[in-house]
Protein backbone atom coordinates (compact mmCIF):
# COMPACT_ATOMS: atom_id res chain seq x y z
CA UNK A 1 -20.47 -2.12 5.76
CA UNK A 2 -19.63 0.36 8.85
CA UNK A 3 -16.30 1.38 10.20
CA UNK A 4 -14.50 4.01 12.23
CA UNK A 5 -11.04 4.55 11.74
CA UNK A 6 -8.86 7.54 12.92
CA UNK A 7 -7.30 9.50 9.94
CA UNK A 8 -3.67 9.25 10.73
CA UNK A 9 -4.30 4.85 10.95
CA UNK A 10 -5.74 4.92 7.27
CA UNK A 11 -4.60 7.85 5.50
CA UNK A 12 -1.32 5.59 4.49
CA UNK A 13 -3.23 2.99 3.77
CA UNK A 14 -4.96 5.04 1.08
CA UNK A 15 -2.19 6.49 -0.40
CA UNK A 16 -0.33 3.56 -0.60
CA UNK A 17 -3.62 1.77 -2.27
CA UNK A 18 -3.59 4.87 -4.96
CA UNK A 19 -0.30 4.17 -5.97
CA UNK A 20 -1.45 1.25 -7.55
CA UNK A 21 -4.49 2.16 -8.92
CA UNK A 22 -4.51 2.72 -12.70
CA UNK A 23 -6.10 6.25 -13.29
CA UNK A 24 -5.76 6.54 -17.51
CA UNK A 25 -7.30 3.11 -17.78
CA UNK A 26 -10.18 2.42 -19.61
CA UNK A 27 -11.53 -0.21 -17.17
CA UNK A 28 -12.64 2.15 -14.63
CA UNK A 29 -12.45 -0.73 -12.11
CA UNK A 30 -8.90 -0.52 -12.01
CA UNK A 31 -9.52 3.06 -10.75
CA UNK A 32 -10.58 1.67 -7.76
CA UNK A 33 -9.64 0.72 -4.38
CA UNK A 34 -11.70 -2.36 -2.90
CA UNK A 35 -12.51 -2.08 0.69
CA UNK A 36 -13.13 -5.27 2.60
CA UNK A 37 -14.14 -4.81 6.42
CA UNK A 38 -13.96 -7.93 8.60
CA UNK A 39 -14.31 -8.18 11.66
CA UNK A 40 -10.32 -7.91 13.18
CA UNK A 41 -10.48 -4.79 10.50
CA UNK A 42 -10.10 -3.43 6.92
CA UNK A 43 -8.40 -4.81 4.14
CA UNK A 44 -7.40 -2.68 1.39
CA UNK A 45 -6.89 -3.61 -2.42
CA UNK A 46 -5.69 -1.96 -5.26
CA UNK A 47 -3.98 -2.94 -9.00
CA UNK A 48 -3.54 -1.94 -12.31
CA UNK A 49 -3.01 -5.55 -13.44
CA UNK A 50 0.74 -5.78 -13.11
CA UNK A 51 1.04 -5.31 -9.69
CA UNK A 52 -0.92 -4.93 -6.84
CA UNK A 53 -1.60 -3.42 -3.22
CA UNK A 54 -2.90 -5.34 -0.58
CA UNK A 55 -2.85 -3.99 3.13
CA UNK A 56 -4.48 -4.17 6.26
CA UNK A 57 -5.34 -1.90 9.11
CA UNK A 58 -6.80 -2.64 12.60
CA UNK A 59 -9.62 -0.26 12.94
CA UNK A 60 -13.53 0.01 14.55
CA UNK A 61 -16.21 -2.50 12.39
CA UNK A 62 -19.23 -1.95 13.25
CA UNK A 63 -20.65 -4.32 10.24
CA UNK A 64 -19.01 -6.36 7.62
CA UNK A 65 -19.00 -5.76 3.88
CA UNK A 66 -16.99 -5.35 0.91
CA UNK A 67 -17.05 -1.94 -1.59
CA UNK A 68 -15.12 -0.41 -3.80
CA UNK A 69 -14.46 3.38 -4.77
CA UNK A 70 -12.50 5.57 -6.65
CA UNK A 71 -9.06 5.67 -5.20
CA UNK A 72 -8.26 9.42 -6.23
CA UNK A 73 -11.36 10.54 -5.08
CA UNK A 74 -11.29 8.88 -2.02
CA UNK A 75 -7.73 10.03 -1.23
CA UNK A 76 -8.45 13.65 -1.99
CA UNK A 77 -11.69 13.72 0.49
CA UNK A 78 -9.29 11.90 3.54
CA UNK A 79 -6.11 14.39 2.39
CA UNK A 80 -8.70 17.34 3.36
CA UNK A 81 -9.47 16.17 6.73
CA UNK A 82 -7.61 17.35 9.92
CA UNK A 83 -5.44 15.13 11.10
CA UNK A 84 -6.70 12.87 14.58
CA UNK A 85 -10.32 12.99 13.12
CA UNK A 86 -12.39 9.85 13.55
CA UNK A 87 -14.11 8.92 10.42
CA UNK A 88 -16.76 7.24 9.71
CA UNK A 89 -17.15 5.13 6.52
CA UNK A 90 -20.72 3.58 5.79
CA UNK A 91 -21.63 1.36 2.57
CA UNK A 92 -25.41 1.67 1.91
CA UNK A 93 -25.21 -0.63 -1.02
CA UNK A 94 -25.07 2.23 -3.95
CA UNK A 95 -22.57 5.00 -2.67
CA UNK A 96 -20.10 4.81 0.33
CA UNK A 97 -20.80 7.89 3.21
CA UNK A 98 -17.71 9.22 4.57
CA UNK A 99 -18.10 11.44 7.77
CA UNK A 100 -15.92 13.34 9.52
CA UNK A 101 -17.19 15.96 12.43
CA UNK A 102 -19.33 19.02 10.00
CA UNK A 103 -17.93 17.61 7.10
CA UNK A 104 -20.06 14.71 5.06
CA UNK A 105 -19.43 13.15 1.59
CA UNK A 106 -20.88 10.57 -1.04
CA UNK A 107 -18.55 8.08 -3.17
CA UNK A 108 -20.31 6.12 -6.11
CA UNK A 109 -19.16 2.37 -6.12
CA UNK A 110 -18.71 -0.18 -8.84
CA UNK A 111 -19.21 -3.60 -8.15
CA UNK A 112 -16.63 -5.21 -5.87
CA UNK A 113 -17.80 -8.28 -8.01
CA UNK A 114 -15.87 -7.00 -10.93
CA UNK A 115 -12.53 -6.53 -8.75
CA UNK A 116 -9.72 -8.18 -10.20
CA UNK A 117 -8.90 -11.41 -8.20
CA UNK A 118 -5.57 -11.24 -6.47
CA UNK A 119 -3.82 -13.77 -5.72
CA UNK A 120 -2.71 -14.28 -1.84
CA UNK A 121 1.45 -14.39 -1.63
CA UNK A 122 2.67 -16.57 1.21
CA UNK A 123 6.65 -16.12 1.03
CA UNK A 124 8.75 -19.66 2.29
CA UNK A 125 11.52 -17.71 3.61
CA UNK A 126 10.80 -14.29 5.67
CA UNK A 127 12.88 -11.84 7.43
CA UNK A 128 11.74 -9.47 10.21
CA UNK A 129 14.24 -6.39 11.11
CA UNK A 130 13.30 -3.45 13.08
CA UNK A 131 13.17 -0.37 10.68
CA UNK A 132 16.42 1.34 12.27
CA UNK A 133 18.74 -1.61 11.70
CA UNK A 134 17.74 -1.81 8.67
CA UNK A 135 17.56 1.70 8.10
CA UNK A 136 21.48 1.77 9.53
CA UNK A 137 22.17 -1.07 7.24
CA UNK A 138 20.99 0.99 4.04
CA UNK A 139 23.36 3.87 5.28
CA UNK A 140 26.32 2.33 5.58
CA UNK A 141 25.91 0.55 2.07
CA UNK A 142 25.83 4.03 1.03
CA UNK A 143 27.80 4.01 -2.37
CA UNK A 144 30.41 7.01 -2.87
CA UNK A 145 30.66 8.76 -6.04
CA UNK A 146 33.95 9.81 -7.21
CA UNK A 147 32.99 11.49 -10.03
CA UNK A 148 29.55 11.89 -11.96
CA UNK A 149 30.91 9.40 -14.71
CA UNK A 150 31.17 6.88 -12.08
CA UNK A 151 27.96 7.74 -10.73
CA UNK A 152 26.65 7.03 -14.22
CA UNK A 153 27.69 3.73 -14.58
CA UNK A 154 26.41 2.50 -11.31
CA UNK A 155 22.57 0.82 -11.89
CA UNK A 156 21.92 -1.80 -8.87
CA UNK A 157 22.03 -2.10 -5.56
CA UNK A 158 20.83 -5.36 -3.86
CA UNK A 159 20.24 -7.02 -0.54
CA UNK A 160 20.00 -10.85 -0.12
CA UNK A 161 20.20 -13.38 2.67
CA UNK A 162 22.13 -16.92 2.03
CA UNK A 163 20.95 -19.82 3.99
CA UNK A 164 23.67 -22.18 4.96
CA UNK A 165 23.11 -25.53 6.13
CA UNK A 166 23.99 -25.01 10.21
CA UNK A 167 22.50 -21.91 10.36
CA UNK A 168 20.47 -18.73 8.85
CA UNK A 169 22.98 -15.81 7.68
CA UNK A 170 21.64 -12.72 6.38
CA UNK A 171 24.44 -10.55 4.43
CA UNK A 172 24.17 -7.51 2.73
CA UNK A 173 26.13 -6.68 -0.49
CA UNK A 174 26.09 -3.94 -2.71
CA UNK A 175 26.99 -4.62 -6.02
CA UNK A 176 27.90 -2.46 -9.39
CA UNK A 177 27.17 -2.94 -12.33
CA UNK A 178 28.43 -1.28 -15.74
CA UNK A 179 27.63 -0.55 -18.92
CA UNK A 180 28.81 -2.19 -22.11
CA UNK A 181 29.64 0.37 -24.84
C-alpha cells in the first residue's frame, strides 16, 4: 500500500476516525484505525463495537492495500506536521512509513484480518442541504432560556422530515421535553 495525501485533506479524517477508536480496551484492535487504499482513494475505519467511523477521502494511490494502526499514535505523528505538507504513507507489510519532508516515522500494524466487520449502511430516504442553510436553520431553532430552571428542564431537540403523498416536505421542529418529579 502507497499513498500521498496533503495534510489538511486527511488530518479530519483521522481525527474523526480516533473518536471512535476505543483506547482503554483490552482488544488492542479496537485501538486501531483500518486504512483501505483503492484506487479512487482511502477509506478510513474505526469502532469500539457500538458504533463506528467509516469515511473516505480522495487522495494520490500509488498501490492498493489494506493496514491498520494505532489511531492515537497515528493522529499525534499527523497533528505534528505543518499544515499543506504532502505525506507519504507506505505499508511494507509489518509497519506503516509515514513521510513528511525531513521528518520520517514507523507505525507497527495488527492484522487488518482481525478488524471488526462493519456493516455497509445504505439509508432509503436521504437529504442533501448545503451546510449554511442548514447551519441558518439550527440558528433560528435556537431555544431561549428564561430562566436557568427552564433551561433545566429542556433535554431534546430534534429535526425530522415528513413525506406526504404529493410531495417531499422537510420541516423542522424543536420540541421540549420535561421532567417528571
Amino acid at each position: 500500500m502507497r499513498f500521498k495525501a496533503v495534510k489538511d485533506e486527511i488530518y479530519s479524517f483521522i481525527q474523526y476516525a480516533n473518536s471512535f477508536t476505543s483506547p482503554k480496551n483490552l482488544n488492542t484492535v479496537l485501538q486501531n484505525i483500518l486504512i483501505d487504499a483503492e484506487s479512487d482513494g482511502v477509506t478510513l475505519r474505526a469502532t469500539d463495537m457500538q458504533v463506528g467511523f467509516s469515511g473516505k477521502v480522495e487522495v494520490s494511490v500509488e498501490q492498493t492495500g489494506t493496514a491498520t494502526v494505532s489511531g492515537k499514535k497515528l493522529l499525534d505523528i499527523i497533528k505534528e506536521i505543518p499544515d499543506g505538507s504532502v505525506i507519504d504513507f507506505t505499508f511494507d507489510g509489518s509497519k506503516i512509513n509515514i513521510d513528511s519532508g525531513k521528518s520520517s516515522f514507523k507505525l507497527s500494524t495488527i492484522s487488518h484480518e482481525i478488524f471488526p466487520t462493519m456493516a455497509e449502511i445504505s439509508p432509503e430516504y436521504y437529504l442533501k442541504i448545503k451546510s449554511e442553510l442548514l447551519y441558518d436553520l439550527l440558528k433560528k431553532d435556537q431555544l431561549l432560556y428564561f430562566n436557568r430552571r427552564i433551561k433545566d428542564r429542556i433535554h431534546r431537540f430534534s429535526y425530522g422530515c415528513l413525506r406526504r403523498q404529493t410531495r417531499n416536505l422537510c420541516s423542522r421542529f424543536s420540541k421540549d421535553s420535561y421532567k417528571q418529579y
